[in-house]
N, C-alpha and C. Protein backbone atom coordinates (compact mmCIF):
# COMPACT_ATOMS: atom_id res chain seq x y z
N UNK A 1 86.94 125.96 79.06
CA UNK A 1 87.42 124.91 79.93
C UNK A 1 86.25 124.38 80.76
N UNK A 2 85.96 123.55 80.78
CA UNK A 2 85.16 122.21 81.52
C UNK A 2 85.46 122.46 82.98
N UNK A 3 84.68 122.39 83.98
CA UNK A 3 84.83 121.98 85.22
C UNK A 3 84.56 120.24 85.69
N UNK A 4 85.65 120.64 86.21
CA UNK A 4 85.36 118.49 86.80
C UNK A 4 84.13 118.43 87.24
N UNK A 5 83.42 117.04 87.16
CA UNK A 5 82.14 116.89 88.30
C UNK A 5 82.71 115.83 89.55
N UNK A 6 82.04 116.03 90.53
CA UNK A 6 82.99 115.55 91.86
C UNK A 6 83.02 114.43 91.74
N UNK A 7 82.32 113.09 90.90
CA UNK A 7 82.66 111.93 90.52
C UNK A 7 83.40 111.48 89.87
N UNK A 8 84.13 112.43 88.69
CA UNK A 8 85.09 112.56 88.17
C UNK A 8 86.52 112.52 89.01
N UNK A 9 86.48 113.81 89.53
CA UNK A 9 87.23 114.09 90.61
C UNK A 9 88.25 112.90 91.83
N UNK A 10 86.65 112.41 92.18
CA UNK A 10 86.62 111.14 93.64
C UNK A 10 87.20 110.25 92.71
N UNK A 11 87.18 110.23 91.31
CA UNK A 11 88.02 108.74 90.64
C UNK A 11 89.55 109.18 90.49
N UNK A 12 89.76 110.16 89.88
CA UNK A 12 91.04 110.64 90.24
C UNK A 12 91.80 110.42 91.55
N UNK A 13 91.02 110.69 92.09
CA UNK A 13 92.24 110.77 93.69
C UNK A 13 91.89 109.43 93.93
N UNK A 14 91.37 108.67 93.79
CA UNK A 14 91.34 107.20 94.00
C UNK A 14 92.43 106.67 93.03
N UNK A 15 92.76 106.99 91.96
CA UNK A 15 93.67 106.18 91.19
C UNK A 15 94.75 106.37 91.41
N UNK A 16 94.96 108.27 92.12
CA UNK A 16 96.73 108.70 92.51
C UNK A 16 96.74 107.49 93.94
N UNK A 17 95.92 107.16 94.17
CA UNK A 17 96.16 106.67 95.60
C UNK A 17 96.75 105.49 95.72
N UNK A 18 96.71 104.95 94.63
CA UNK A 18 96.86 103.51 94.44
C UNK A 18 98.37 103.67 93.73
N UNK A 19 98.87 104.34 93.66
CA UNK A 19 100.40 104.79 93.42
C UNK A 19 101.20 105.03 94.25
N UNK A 20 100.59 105.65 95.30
CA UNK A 20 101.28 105.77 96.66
C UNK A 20 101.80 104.91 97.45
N UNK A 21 103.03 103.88 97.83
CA UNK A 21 103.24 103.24 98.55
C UNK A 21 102.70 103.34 100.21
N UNK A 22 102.43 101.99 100.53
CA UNK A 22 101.97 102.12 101.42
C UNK A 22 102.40 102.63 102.95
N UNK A 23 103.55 102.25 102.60
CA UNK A 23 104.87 103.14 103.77
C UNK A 23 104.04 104.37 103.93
N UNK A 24 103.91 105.16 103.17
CA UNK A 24 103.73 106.43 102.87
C UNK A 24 102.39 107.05 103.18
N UNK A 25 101.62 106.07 102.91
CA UNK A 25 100.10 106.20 103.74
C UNK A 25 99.96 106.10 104.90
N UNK A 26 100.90 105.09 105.36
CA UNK A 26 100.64 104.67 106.69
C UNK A 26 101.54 105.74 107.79
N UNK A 27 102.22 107.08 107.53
CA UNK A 27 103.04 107.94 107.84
C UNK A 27 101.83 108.08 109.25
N UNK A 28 102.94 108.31 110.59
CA UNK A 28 102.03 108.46 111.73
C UNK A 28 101.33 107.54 112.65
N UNK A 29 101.39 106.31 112.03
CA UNK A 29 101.00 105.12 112.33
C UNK A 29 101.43 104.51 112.85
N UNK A 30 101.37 103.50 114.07
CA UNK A 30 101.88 103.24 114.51
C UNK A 30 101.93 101.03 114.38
N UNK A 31 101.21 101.10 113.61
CA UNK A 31 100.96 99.60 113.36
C UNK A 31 102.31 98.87 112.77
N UNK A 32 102.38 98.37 113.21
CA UNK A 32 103.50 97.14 113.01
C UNK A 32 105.29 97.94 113.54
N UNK A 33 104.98 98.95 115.07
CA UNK A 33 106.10 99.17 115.26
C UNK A 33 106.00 99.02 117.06
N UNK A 34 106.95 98.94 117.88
CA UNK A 34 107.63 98.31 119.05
C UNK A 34 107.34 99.98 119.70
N UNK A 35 106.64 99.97 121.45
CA UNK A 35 106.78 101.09 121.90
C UNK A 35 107.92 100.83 123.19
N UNK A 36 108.35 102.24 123.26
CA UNK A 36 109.68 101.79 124.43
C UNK A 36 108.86 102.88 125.03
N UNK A 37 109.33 102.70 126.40
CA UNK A 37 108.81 103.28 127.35
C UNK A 37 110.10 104.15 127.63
N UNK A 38 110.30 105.42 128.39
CA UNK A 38 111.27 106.12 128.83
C UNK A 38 111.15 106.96 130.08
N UNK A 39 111.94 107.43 130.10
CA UNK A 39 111.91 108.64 131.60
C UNK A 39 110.32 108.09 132.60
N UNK A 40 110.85 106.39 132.80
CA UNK A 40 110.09 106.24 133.88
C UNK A 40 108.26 106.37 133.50
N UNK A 41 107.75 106.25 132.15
CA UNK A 41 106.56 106.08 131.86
C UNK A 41 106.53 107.30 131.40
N UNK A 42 106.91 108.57 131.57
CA UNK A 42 106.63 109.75 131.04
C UNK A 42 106.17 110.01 129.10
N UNK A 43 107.72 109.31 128.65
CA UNK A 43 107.62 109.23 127.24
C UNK A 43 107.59 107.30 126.39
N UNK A 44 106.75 107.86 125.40
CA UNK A 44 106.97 106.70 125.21
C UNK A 44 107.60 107.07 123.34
N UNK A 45 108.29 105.92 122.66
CA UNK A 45 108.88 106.40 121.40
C UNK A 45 108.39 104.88 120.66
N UNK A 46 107.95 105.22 119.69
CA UNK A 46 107.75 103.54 118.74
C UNK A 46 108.74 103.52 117.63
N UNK A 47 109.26 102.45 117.74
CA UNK A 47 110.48 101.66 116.99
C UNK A 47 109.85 100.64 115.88
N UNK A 48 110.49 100.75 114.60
CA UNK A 48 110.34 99.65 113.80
C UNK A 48 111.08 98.16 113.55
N UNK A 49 112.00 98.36 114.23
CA UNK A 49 113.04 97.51 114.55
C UNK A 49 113.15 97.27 116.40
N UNK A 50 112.84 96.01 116.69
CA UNK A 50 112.78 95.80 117.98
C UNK A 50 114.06 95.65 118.31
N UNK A 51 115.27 95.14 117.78
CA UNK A 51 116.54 95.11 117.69
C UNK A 51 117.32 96.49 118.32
N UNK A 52 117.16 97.41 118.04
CA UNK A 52 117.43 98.81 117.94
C UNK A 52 116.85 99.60 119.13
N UNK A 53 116.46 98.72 120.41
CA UNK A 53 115.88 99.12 121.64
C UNK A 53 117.40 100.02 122.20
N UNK A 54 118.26 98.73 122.68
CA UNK A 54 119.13 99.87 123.16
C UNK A 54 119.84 100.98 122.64
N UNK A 55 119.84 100.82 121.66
CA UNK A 55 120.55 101.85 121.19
C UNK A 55 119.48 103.18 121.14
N UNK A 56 118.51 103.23 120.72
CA UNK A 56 117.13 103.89 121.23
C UNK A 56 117.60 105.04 122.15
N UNK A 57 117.66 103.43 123.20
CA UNK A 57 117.43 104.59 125.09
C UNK A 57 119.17 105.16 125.03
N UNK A 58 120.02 104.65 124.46
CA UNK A 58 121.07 105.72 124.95
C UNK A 58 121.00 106.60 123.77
N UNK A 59 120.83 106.93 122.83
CA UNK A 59 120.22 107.93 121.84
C UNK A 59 119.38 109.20 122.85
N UNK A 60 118.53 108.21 123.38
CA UNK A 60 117.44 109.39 123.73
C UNK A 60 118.01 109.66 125.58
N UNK A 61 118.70 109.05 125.72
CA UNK A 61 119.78 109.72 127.13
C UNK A 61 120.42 110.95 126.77
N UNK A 62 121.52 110.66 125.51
CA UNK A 62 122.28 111.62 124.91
C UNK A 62 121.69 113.12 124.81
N UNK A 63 121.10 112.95 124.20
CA UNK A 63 119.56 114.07 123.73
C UNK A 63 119.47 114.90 124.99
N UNK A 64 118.61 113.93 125.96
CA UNK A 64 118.22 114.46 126.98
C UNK A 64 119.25 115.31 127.95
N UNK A 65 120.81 114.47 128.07
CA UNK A 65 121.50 115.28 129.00
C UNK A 65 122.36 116.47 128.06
N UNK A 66 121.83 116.34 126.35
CA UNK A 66 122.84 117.63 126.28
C UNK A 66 121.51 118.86 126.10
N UNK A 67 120.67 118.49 126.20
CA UNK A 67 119.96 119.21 126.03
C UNK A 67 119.79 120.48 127.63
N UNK A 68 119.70 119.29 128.96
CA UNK A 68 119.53 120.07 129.60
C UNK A 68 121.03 120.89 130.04
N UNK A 69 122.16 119.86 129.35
CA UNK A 69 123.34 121.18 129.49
C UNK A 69 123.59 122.55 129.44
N UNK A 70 122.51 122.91 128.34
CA UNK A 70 122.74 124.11 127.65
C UNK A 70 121.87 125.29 129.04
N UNK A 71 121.00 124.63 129.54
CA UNK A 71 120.43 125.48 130.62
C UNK A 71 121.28 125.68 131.69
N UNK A 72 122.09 125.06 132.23
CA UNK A 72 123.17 124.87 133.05
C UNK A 72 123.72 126.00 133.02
N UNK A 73 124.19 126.94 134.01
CA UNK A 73 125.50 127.76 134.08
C UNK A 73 126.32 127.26 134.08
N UNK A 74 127.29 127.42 133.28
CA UNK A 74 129.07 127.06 133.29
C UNK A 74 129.74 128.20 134.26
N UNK A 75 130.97 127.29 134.66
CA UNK A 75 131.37 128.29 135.71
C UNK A 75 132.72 129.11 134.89
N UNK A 76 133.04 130.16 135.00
CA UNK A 76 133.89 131.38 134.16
C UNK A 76 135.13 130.84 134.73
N UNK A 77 135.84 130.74 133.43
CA UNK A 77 137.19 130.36 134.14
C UNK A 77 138.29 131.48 134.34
């Protein structure tokens, strides 16, 4: 069996690359998406749909107050 030479190689992964949609490259990225600001500048969240703001912040309300529910003592009935 043959070992690749790394020019070989560097053409390969250049050609899978070009198969890859670009969605998919661009994972993490933040180019061509809307940032919302939250909890007062603290967080910020990027949106691809600018449409979809409010629903966003009460999404990320929801979150937030059941989250800190669970730390809460309930009182024994």
């Amino acid at each position: 069996m043959m070992k690749k030479t790394t020019l070989e190689y560097r053409m390969m992964q250049e050609h899978n690359r070009l198969k890859i949609p670009n969605s998919k490259l661009l994972t993490g990225s933040i180019i061509d998406k809307y940032p919302i600001t939250l909890d007062g500048g603290r967080t910020t969240i990027f949106i691809s749909d600018k449409s979809k703001e409010s629903e966003t912040r009460e999404k990320y309300q929801l979150r937030k107050d059941n989250r800190l529910n669970v730390f809460v003592k309930k009182p024994k009935v």
